[in-house]
C-alpha atoms as a PDB file:
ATOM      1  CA  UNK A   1     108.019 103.135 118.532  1.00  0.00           C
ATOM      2  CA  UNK A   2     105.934 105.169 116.752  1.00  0.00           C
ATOM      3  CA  UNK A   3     104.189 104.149 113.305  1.00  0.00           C
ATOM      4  CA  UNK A   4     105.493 105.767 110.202  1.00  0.00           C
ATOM      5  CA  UNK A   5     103.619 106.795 107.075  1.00  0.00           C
ATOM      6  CA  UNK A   6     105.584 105.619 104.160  1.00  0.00           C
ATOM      7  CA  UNK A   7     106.322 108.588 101.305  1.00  0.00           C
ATOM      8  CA  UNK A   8     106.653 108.592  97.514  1.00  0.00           C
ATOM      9  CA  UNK A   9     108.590 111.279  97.296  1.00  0.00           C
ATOM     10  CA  UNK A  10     108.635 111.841  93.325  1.00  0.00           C
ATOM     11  CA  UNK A  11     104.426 111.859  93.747  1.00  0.00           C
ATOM     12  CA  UNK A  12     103.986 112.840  96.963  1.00  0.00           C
ATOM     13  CA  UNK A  13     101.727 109.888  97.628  1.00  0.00           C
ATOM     14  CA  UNK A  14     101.478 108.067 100.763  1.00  0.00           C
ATOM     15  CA  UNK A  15     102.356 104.205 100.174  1.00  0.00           C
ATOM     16  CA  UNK A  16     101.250 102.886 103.419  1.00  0.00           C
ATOM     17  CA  UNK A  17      99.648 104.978 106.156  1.00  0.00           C
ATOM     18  CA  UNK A  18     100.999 104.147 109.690  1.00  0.00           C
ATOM     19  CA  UNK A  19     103.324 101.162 108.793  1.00  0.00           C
ATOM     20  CA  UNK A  20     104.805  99.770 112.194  1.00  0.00           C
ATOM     21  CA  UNK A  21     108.376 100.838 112.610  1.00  0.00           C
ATOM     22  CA  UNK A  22     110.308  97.372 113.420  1.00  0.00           C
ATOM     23  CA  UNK A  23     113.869  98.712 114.561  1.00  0.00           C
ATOM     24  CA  UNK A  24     114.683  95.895 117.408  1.00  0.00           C
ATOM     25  CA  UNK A  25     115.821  92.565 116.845  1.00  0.00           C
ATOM     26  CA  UNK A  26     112.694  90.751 118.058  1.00  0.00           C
ATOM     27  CA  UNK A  27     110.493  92.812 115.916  1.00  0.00           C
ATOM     28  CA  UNK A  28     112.408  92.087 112.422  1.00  0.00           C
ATOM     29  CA  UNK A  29     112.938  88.571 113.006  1.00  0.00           C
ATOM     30  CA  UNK A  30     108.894  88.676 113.884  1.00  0.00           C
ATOM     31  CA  UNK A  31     108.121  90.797 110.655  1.00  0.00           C
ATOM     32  CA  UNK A  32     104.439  88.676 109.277  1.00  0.00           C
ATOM     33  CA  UNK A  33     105.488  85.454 110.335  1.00  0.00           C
ATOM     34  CA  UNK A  34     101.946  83.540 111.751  1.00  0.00           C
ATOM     35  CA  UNK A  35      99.497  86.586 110.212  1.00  0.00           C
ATOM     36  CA  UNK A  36      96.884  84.806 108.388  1.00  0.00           C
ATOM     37  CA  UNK A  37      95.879  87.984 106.151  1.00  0.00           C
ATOM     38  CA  UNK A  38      97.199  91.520 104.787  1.00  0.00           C
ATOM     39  CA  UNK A  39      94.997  94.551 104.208  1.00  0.00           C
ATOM     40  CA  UNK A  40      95.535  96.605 101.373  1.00  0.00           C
ATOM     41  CA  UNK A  41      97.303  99.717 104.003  1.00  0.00           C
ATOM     42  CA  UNK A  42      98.818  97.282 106.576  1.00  0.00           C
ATOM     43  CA  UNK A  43     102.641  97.653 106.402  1.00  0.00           C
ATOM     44  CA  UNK A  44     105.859  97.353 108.010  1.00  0.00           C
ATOM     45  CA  UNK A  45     109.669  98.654 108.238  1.00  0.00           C
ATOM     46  CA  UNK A  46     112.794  96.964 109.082  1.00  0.00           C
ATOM     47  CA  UNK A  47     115.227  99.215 110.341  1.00  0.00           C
ATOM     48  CA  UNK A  48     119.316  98.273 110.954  1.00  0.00           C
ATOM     49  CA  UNK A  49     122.114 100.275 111.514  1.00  0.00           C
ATOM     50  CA  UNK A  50     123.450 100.800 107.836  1.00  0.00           C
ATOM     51  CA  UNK A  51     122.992  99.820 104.362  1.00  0.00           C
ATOM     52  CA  UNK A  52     123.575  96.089 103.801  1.00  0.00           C
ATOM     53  CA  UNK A  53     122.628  93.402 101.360  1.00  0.00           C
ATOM     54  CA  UNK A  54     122.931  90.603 104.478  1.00  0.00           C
ATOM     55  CA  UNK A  55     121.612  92.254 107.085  1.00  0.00           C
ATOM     56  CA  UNK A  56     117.990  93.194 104.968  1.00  0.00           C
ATOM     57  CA  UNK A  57     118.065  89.920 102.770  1.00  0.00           C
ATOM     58  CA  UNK A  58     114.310  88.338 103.760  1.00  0.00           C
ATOM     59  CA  UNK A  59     112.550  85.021 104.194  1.00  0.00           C
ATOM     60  CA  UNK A  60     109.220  84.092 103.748  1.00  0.00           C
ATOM     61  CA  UNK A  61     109.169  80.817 106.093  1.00  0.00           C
ATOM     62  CA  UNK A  62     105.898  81.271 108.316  1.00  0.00           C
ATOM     63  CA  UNK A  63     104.424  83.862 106.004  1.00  0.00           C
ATOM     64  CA  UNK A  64     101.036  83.092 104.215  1.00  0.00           C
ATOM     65  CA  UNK A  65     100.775  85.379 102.240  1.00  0.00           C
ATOM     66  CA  UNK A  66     102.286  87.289  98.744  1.00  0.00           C
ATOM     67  CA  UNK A  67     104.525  90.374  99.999  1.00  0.00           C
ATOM     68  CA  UNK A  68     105.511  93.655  98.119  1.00  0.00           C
ATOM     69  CA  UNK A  69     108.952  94.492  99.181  1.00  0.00           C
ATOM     70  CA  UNK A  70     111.360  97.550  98.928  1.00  0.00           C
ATOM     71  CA  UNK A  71     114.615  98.255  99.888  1.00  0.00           C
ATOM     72  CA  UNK A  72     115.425 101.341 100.786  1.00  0.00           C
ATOM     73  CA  UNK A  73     119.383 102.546 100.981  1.00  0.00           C
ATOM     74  CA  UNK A  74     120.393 105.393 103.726  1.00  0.00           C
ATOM     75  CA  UNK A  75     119.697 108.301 101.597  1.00  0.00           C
ATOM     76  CA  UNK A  76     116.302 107.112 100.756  1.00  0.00           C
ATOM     77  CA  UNK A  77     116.486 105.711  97.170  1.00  0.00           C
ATOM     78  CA  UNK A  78     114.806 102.882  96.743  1.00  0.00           C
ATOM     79  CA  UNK A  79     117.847 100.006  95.704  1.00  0.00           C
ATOM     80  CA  UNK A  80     115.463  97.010  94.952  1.00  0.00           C
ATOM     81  CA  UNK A  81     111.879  95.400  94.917  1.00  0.00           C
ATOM     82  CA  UNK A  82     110.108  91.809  94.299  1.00  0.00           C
ATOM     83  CA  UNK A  83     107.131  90.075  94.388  1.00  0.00           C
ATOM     84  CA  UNK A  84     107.898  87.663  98.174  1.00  0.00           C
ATOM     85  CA  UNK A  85     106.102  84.722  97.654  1.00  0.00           C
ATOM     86  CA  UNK A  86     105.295  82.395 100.588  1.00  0.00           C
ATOM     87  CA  UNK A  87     107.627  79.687 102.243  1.00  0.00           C
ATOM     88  CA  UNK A  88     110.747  80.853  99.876  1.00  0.00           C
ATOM     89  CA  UNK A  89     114.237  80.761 101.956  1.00  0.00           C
ATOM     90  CA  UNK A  90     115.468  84.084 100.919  1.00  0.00           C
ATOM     91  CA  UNK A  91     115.138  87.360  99.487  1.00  0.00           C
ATOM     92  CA  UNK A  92     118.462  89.449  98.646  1.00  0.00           C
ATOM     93  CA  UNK A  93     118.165  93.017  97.784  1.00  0.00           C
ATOM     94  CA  UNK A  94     120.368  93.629  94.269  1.00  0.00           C
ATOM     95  CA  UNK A  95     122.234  96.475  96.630  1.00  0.00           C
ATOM     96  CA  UNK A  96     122.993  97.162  99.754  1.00  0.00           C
ATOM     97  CA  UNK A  97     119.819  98.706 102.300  1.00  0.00           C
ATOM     98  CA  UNK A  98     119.123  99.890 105.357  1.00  0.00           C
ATOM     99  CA  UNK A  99     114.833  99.621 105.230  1.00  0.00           C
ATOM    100  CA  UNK A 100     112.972  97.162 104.506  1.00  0.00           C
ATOM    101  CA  UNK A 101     109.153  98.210 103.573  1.00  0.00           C
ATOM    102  CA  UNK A 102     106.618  94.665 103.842  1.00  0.00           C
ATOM    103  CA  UNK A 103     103.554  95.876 102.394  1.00  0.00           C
ATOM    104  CA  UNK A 104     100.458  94.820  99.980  1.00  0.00           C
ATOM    105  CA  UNK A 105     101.615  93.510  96.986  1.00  0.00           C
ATOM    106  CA  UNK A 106      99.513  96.827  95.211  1.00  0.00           C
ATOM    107  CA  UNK A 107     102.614  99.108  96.528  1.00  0.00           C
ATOM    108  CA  UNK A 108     105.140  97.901  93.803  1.00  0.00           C
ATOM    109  CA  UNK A 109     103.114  98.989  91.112  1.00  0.00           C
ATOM    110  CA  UNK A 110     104.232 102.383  92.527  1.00  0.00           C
ATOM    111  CA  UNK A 111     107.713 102.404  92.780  1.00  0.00           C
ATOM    112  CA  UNK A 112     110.938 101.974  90.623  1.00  0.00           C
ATOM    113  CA  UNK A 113     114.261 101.710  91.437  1.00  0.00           C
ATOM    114  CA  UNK A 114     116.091 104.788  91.722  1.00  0.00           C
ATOM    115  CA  UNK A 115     112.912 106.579  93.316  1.00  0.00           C
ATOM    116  CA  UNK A 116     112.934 108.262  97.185  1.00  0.00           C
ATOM    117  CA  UNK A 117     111.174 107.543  99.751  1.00  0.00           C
ATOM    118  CA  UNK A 118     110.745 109.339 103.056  1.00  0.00           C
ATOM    119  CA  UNK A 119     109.343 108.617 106.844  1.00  0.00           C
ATOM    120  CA  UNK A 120     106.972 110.368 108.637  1.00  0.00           C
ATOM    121  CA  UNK A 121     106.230 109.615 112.146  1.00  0.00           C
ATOM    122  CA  UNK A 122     102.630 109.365 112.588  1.00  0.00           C
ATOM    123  CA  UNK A 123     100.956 111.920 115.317  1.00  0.00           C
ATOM    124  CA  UNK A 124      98.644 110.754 118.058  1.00  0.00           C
END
């Protein structure tokens, strides 16, 4: 699948350039688990079917490393962020999602609740 660049809508700034677009089981279950660093424009997306609070609730087992995370409902309002920490069980968003954006921890000083975000496939 092809990377996506990540959108703030509301400034028209681009959160993370090419984020890998994880829409397969493997891949979300695989998410940052055994990385041993994050640069300031890596990034990732975890895709499912439909908005859900189960289905995009995180954990942090495996990961190293702080994450910035944002949930991101159907229409592409942003429902929920925090501060991952490593080795914590779980992460719930407060509403149901359908994306979940894994980033730098930088990208939440850029976002609020209730803003948009779109997806851009990245060209070759």
């Amino acid at each position: 699948m092809k990377p996506r660049n990540i959108l703030h809508v509301e400034s028209g700034q681009t959160l993370i350039p090419a984020a890998k677009w994880c829409d397969s089981f493997l891949s979300n279950l695989r998410g940052f688990t055994f990385r041993r660093h994050l640069g300031p424009t890596d990034g990732l997306v975890l895709v499912y079917k439909s908005d859900s609070k189960v289905n995009t609730a995180i954990h942090m087992f495996f990961v190293f490393f702080d994450l910035g995370v944002i949930w991101v409902n159907d229409a592409g309002e942003v429902v929920g962020t925090v501060l991952a920490k490593p080795w914590r069980p779980s992460y719930v968003p407060p509403a149901p999602a359908r994306y979940v954006i894994e980033g730098h921890p930088d990208i939440l000083s850029q976002v609020e609740v209730g803003d948009h975000i779109q997806f851009q496939v990245c060209e070759a």
